[in-house]
C-alpha atoms as a PDB file:
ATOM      1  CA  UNK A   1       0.000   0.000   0.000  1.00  0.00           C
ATOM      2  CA  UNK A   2       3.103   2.675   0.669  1.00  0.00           C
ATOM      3  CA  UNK A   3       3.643   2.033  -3.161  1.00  0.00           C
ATOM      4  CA  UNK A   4       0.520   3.018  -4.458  1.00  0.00           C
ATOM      5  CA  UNK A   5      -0.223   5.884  -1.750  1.00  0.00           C
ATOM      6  CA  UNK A   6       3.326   6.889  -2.744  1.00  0.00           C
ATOM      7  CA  UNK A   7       1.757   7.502  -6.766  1.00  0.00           C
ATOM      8  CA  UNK A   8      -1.253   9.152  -5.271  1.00  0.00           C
ATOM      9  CA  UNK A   9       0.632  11.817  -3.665  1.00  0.00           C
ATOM     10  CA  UNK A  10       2.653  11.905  -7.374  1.00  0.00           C
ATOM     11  CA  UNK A  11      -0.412  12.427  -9.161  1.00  0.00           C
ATOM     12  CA  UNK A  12      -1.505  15.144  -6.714  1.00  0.00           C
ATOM     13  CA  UNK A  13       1.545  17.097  -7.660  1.00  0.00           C
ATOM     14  CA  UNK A  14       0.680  16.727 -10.861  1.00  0.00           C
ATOM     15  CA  UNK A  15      -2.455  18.052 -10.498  1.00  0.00           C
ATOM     16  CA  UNK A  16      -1.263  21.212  -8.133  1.00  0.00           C
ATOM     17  CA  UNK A  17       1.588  21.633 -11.047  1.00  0.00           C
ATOM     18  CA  UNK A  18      -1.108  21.681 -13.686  1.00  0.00           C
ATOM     19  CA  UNK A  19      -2.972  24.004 -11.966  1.00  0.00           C
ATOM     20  CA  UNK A  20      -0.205  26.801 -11.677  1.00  0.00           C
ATOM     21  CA  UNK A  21       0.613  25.969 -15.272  1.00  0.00           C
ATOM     22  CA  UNK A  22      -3.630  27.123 -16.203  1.00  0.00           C
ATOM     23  CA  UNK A  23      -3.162  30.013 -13.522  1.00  0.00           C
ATOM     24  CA  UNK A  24       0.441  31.353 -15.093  1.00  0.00           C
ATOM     25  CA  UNK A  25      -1.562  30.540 -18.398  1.00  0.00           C
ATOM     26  CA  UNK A  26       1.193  28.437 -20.158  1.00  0.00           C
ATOM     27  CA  UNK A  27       1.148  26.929 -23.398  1.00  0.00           C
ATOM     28  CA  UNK A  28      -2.432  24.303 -23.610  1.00  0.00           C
ATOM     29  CA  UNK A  29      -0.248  21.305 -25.217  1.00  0.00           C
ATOM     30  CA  UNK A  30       2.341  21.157 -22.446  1.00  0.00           C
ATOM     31  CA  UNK A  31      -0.771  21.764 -20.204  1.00  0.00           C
ATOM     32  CA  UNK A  32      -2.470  18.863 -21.717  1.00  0.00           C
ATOM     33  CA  UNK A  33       0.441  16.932 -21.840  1.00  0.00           C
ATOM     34  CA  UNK A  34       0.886  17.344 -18.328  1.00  0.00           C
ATOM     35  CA  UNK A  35      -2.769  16.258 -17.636  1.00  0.00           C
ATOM     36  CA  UNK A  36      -2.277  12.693 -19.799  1.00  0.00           C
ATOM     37  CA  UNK A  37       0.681  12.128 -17.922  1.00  0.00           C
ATOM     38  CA  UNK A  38      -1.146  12.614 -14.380  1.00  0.00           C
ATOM     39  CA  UNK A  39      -4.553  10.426 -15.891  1.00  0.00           C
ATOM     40  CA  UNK A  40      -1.848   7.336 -16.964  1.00  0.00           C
ATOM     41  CA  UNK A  41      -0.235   7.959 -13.374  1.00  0.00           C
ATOM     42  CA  UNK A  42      -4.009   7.224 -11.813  1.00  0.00           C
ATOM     43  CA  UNK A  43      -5.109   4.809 -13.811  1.00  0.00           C
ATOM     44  CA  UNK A  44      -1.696   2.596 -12.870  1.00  0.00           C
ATOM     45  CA  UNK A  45      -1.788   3.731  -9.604  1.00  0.00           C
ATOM     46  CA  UNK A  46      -5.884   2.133  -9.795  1.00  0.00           C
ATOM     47  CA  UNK A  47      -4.235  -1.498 -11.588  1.00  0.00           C
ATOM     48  CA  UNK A  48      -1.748  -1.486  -8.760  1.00  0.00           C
ATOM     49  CA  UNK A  49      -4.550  -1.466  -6.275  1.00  0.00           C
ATOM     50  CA  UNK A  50      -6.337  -3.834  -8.012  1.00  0.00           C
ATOM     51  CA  UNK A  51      -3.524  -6.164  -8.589  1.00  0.00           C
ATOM     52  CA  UNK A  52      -3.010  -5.930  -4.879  1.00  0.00           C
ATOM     53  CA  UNK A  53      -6.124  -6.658  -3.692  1.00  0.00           C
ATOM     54  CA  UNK A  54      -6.948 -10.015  -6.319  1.00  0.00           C
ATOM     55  CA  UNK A  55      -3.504 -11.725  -4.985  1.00  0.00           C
ATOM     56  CA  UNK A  56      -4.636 -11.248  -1.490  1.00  0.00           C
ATOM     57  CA  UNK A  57      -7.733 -12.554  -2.691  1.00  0.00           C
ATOM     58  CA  UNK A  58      -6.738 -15.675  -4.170  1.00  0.00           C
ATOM     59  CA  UNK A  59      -4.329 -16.755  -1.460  1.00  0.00           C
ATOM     60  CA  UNK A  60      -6.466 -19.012   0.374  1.00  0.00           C
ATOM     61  CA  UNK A  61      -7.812 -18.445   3.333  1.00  0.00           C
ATOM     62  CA  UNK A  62      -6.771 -20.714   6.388  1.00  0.00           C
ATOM     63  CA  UNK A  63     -10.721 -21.146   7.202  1.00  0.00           C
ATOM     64  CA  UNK A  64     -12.258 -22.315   3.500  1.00  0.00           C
ATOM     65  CA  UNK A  65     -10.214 -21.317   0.816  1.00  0.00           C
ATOM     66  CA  UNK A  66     -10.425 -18.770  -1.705  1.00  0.00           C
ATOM     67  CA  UNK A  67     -13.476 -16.256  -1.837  1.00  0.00           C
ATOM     68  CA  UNK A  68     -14.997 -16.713  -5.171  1.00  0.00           C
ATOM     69  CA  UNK A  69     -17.576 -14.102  -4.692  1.00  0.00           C
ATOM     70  CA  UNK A  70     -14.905 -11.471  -3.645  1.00  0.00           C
ATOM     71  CA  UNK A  71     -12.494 -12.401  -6.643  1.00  0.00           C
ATOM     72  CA  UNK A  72     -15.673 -12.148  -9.315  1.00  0.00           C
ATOM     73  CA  UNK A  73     -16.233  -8.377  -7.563  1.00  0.00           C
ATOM     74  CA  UNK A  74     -12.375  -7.364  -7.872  1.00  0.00           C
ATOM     75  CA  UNK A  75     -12.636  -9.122 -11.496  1.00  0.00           C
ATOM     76  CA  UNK A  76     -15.222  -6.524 -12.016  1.00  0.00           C
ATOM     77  CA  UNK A  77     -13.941  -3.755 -10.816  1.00  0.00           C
ATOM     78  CA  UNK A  78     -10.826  -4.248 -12.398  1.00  0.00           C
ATOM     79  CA  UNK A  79     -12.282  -4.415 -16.047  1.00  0.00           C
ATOM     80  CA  UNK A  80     -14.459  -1.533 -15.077  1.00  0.00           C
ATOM     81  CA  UNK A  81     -11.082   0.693 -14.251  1.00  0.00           C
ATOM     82  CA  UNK A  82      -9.599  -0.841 -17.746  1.00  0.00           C
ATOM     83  CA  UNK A  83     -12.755   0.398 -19.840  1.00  0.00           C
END
Protein backbone atom coordinates (compact mmCIF):
# COMPACT_ATOMS: atom_id res chain seq x y z
CA UNK A 1 0.00 0.00 0.00
CA UNK A 2 3.10 2.68 0.67
CA UNK A 3 3.64 2.03 -3.16
CA UNK A 4 0.52 3.02 -4.46
CA UNK A 5 -0.22 5.88 -1.75
CA UNK A 6 3.33 6.89 -2.74
CA UNK A 7 1.76 7.50 -6.77
CA UNK A 8 -1.25 9.15 -5.27
CA UNK A 9 0.63 11.82 -3.66
CA UNK A 10 2.65 11.91 -7.37
CA UNK A 11 -0.41 12.43 -9.16
CA UNK A 12 -1.50 15.14 -6.71
CA UNK A 13 1.55 17.10 -7.66
CA UNK A 14 0.68 16.73 -10.86
CA UNK A 15 -2.46 18.05 -10.50
CA UNK A 16 -1.26 21.21 -8.13
CA UNK A 17 1.59 21.63 -11.05
CA UNK A 18 -1.11 21.68 -13.69
CA UNK A 19 -2.97 24.00 -11.97
CA UNK A 20 -0.21 26.80 -11.68
CA UNK A 21 0.61 25.97 -15.27
CA UNK A 22 -3.63 27.12 -16.20
CA UNK A 23 -3.16 30.01 -13.52
CA UNK A 24 0.44 31.35 -15.09
CA UNK A 25 -1.56 30.54 -18.40
CA UNK A 26 1.19 28.44 -20.16
CA UNK A 27 1.15 26.93 -23.40
CA UNK A 28 -2.43 24.30 -23.61
CA UNK A 29 -0.25 21.30 -25.22
CA UNK A 30 2.34 21.16 -22.45
CA UNK A 31 -0.77 21.76 -20.20
CA UNK A 32 -2.47 18.86 -21.72
CA UNK A 33 0.44 16.93 -21.84
CA UNK A 34 0.89 17.34 -18.33
CA UNK A 35 -2.77 16.26 -17.64
CA UNK A 36 -2.28 12.69 -19.80
CA UNK A 37 0.68 12.13 -17.92
CA UNK A 38 -1.15 12.61 -14.38
CA UNK A 39 -4.55 10.43 -15.89
CA UNK A 40 -1.85 7.34 -16.96
CA UNK A 41 -0.24 7.96 -13.37
CA UNK A 42 -4.01 7.22 -11.81
CA UNK A 43 -5.11 4.81 -13.81
CA UNK A 44 -1.70 2.60 -12.87
CA UNK A 45 -1.79 3.73 -9.60
CA UNK A 46 -5.88 2.13 -9.79
CA UNK A 47 -4.23 -1.50 -11.59
CA UNK A 48 -1.75 -1.49 -8.76
CA UNK A 49 -4.55 -1.47 -6.28
CA UNK A 50 -6.34 -3.83 -8.01
CA UNK A 51 -3.52 -6.16 -8.59
CA UNK A 52 -3.01 -5.93 -4.88
CA UNK A 53 -6.12 -6.66 -3.69
CA UNK A 54 -6.95 -10.01 -6.32
CA UNK A 55 -3.50 -11.72 -4.99
CA UNK A 56 -4.64 -11.25 -1.49
CA UNK A 57 -7.73 -12.55 -2.69
CA UNK A 58 -6.74 -15.68 -4.17
CA UNK A 59 -4.33 -16.76 -1.46
CA UNK A 60 -6.47 -19.01 0.37
CA UNK A 61 -7.81 -18.44 3.33
CA UNK A 62 -6.77 -20.71 6.39
CA UNK A 63 -10.72 -21.15 7.20
CA UNK A 64 -12.26 -22.31 3.50
CA UNK A 65 -10.21 -21.32 0.82
CA UNK A 66 -10.43 -18.77 -1.71
CA UNK A 67 -13.48 -16.26 -1.84
CA UNK A 68 -15.00 -16.71 -5.17
CA UNK A 69 -17.58 -14.10 -4.69
CA UNK A 70 -14.90 -11.47 -3.64
CA UNK A 71 -12.49 -12.40 -6.64
CA UNK A 72 -15.67 -12.15 -9.32
CA UNK A 73 -16.23 -8.38 -7.56
CA UNK A 74 -12.38 -7.36 -7.87
CA UNK A 75 -12.64 -9.12 -11.50
CA UNK A 76 -15.22 -6.52 -12.02
CA UNK A 77 -13.94 -3.75 -10.82
CA UNK A 78 -10.83 -4.25 -12.40
CA UNK A 79 -12.28 -4.42 -16.05
CA UNK A 80 -14.46 -1.53 -15.08
CA UNK A 81 -11.08 0.69 -14.25
CA UNK A 82 -9.60 -0.84 -17.75
CA UNK A 83 -12.75 0.40 -19.84
Amino acid sequence: MDDILGRLRRVEGQIRAVQRMIVERRDCHLIAQQMTAARVALERAGVKLMATSMADCIRPKAEGGVDRSELGRLTDTFMKLLS
